[in-house]
Structures are given as C-alpha cells and as structure tokens.
C-alpha atoms as a PDB file:
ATOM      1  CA  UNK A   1     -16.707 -19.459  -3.235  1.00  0.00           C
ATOM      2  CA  UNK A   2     -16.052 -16.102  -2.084  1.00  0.00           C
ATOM      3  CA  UNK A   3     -12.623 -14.478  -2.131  1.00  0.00           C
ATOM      4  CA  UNK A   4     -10.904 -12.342   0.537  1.00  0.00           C
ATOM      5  CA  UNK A   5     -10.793  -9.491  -2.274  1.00  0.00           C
ATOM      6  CA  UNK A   6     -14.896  -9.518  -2.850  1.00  0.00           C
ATOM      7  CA  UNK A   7     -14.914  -9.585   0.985  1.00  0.00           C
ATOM      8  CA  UNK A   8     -12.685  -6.726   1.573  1.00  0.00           C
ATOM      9  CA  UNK A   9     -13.709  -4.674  -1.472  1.00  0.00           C
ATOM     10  CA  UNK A  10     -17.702  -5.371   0.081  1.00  0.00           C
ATOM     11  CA  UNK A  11     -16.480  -4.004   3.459  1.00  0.00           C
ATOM     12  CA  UNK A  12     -13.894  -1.067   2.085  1.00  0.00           C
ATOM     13  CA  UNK A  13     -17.289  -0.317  -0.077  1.00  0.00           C
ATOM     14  CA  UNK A  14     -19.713  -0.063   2.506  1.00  0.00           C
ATOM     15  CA  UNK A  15     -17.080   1.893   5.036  1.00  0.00           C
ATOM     16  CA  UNK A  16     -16.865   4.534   2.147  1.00  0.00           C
ATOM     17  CA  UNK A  17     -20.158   4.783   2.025  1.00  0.00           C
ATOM     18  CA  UNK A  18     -20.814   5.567   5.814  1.00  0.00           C
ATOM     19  CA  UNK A  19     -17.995   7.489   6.218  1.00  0.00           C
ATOM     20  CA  UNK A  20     -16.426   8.774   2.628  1.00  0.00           C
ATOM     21  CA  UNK A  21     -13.571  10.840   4.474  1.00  0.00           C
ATOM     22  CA  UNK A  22     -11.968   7.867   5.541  1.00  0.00           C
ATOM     23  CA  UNK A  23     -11.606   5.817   2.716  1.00  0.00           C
ATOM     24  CA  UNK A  24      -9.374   7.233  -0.405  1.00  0.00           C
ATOM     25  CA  UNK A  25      -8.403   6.308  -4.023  1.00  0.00           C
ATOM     26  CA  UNK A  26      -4.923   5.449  -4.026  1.00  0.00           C
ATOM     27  CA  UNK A  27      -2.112   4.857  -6.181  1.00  0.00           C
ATOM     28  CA  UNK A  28       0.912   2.441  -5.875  1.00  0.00           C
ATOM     29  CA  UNK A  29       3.571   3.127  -8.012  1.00  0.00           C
ATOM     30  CA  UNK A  30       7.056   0.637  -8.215  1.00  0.00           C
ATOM     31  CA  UNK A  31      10.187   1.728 -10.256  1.00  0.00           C
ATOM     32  CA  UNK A  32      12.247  -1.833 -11.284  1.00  0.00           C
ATOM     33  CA  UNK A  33      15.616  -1.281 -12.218  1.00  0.00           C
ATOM     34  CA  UNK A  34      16.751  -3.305 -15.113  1.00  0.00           C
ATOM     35  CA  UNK A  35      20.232  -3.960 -16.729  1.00  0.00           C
ATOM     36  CA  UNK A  36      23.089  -1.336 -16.441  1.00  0.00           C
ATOM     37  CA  UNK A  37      23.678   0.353 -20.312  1.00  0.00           C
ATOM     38  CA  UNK A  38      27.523   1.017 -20.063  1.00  0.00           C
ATOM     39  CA  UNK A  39      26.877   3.640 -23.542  1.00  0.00           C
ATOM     40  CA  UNK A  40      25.073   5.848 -21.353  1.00  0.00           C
ATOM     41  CA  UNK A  41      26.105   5.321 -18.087  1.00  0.00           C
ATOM     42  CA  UNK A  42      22.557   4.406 -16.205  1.00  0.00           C
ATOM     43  CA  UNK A  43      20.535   1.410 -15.724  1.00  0.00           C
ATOM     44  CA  UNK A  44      17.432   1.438 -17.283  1.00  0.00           C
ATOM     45  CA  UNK A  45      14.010   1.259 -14.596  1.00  0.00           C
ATOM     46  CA  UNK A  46      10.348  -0.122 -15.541  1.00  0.00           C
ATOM     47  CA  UNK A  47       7.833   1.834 -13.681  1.00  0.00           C
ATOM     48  CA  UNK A  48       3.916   0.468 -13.290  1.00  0.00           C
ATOM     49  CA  UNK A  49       1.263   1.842 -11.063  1.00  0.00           C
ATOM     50  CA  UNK A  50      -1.333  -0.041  -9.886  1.00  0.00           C
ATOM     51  CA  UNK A  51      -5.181   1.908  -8.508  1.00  0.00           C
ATOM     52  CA  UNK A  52      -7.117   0.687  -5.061  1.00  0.00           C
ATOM     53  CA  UNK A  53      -8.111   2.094  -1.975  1.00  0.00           C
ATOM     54  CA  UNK A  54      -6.404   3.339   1.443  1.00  0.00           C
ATOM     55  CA  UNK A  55      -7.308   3.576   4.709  1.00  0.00           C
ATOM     56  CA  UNK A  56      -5.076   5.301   7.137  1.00  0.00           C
ATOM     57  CA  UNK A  57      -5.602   2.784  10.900  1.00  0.00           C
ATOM     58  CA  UNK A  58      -4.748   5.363  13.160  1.00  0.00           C
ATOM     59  CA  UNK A  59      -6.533   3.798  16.222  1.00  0.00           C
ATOM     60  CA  UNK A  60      -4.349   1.046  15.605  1.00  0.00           C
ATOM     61  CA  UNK A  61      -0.411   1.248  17.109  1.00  0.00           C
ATOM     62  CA  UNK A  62       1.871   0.034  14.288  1.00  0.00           C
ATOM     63  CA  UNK A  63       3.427  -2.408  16.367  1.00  0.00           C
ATOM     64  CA  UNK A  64       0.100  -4.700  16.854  1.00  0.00           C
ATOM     65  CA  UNK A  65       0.545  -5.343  13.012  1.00  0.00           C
ATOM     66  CA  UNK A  66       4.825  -5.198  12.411  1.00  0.00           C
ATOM     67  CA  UNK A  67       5.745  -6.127  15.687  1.00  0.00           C
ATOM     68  CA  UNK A  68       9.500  -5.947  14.796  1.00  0.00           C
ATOM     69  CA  UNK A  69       9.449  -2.275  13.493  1.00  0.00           C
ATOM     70  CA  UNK A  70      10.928   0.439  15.001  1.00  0.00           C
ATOM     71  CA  UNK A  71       8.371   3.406  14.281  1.00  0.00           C
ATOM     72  CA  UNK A  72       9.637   6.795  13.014  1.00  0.00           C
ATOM     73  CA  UNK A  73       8.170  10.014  12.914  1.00  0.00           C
ATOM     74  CA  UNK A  74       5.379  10.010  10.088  1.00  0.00           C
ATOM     75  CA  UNK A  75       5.101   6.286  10.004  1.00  0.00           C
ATOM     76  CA  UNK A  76       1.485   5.767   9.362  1.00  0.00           C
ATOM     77  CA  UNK A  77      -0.276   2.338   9.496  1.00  0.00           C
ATOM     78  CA  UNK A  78      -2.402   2.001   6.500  1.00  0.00           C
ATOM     79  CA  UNK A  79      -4.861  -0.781   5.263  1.00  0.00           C
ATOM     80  CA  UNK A  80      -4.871  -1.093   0.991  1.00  0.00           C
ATOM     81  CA  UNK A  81      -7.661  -3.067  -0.668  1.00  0.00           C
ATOM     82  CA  UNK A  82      -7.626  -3.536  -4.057  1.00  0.00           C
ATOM     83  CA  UNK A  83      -4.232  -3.882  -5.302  1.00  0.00           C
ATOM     84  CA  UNK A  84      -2.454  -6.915  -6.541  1.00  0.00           C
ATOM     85  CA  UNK A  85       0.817  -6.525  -4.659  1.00  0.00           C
ATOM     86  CA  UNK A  86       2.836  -4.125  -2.387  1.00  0.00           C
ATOM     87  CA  UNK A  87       6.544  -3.950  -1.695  1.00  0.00           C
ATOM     88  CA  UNK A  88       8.372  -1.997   0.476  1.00  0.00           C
ATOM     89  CA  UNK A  89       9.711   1.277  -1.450  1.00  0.00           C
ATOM     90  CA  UNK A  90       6.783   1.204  -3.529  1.00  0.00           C
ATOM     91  CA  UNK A  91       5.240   5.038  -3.712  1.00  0.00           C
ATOM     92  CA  UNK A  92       1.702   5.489  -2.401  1.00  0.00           C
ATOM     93  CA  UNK A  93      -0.261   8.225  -3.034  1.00  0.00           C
ATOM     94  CA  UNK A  94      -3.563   9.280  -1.862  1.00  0.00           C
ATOM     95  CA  UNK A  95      -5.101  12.032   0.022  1.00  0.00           C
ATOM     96  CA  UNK A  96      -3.008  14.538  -1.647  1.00  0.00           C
ATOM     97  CA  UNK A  97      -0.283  13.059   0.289  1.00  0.00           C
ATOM     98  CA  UNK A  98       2.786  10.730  -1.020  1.00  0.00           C
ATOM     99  CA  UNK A  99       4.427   8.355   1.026  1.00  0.00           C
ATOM    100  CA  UNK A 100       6.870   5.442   0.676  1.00  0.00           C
ATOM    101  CA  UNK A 101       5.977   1.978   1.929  1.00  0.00           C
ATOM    102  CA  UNK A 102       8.262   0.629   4.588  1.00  0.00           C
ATOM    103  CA  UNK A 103       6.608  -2.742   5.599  1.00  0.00           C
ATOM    104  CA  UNK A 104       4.071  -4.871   4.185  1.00  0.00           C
ATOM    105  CA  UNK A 105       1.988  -7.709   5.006  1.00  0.00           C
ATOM    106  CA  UNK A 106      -0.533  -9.720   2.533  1.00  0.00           C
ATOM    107  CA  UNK A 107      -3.730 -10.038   4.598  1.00  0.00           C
ATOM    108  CA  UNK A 108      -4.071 -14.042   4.972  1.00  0.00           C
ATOM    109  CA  UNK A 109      -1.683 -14.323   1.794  1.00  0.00           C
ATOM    110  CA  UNK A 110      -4.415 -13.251  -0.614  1.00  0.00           C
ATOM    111  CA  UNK A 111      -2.369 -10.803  -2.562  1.00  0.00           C
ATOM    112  CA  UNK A 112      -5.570  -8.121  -2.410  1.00  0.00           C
ATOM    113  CA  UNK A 113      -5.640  -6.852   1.042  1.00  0.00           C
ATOM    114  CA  UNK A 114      -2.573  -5.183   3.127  1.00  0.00           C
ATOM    115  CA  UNK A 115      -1.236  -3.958   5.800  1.00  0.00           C
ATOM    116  CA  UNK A 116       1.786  -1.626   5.408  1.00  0.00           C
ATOM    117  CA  UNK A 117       3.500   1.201   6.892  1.00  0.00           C
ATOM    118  CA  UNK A 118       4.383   4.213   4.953  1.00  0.00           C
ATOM    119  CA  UNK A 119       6.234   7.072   5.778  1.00  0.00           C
END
C-alpha cells in the first residue's frame, strides 16, 4: 500500500523538478527544555533537527488552511514534506531565511506532510 509520505515526496519530487526555485531543503530544528539544575541556575534543553523540504503557498491565504489565526506581518503559509513532526516554535530554515513555526497541521494525520505558518 502506498503511504501519504511516498505520495507527497513523488509529487514534492516531480514539482522540484519542473520548477527547482520553488521547492527548498529545509531544516526543522526544536530546543526541549529538561529539568531545572538549581547548582547552576538553568534548565538544561535537548535540541534535534530534523531535514525535508519547503514550499512557501503563497497563492494560498493562510486562513483557507488555520482558519482561526489571526495573520501578522511575515506570516507565511508553507507546505513541509518530509519531516516526521512539526510543533509550533520549532525553527525552520530554508531559503537562506529562518523563521519560527506558529501553527501546524499534519496533512490527513500522517505525521510526513504539513501545513504550518511561520513567521
């Protein structure tokens, strides 16, 4: 059976092959913070980073996808394939360019294709 991640990394695949300056490697980064050390004063954080791609929907209005979402200036809609999760507050980078994600949604809860806004 085919999987919503071979589908989307077929389609994300054949879009960057047509037309390579809209598709970019991308990198989502997440910093955890773990238990507070009294000794030194700070909690300790776990960071991972996780590779896909990103594809900045700006046909799209933001509000078709997160209909609840006030929009602010720099919000971008943006379409991730690729990665295993995304989080709000998670650091994307791509393009040059480094955001923070805002709002997320799993693509038909496959946890390989998102929507999210990142500012």
């Amino acid at each position: 059976m085919t999987t919503v991640a071979q589908i989307a990394a077929k389609a994300i695949g054949a879009a960057q092959k047509a037309i390579p300056d809209a598709v970019h490697a991308a990198t989502l980064t997440r910093t955890v913070q773990g238990a507070y050390n009294a000794t030194t004063g700070a909690y300790a954080t776990t960071t991972t980073s996780q590779t896909g791609r990103a594809v900045v929907d700006s046909e799209r209005p933001v509000g078709d996808v997160f209909e609840e979402y006030v929009v602010g200036a720099g919000d971008e809609l943006i379409l991730l394939e690729g990665f295993t999760s995304c989080a709000e507050n998670d650091t994307l980078t791509f393009a040059g360019r480094t955001r923070i994600v805002r709002k997320v949604q799993d693509i038909l809860a496959a946890g390989s294709l998102f929507f999210c806004v990142a500012r």
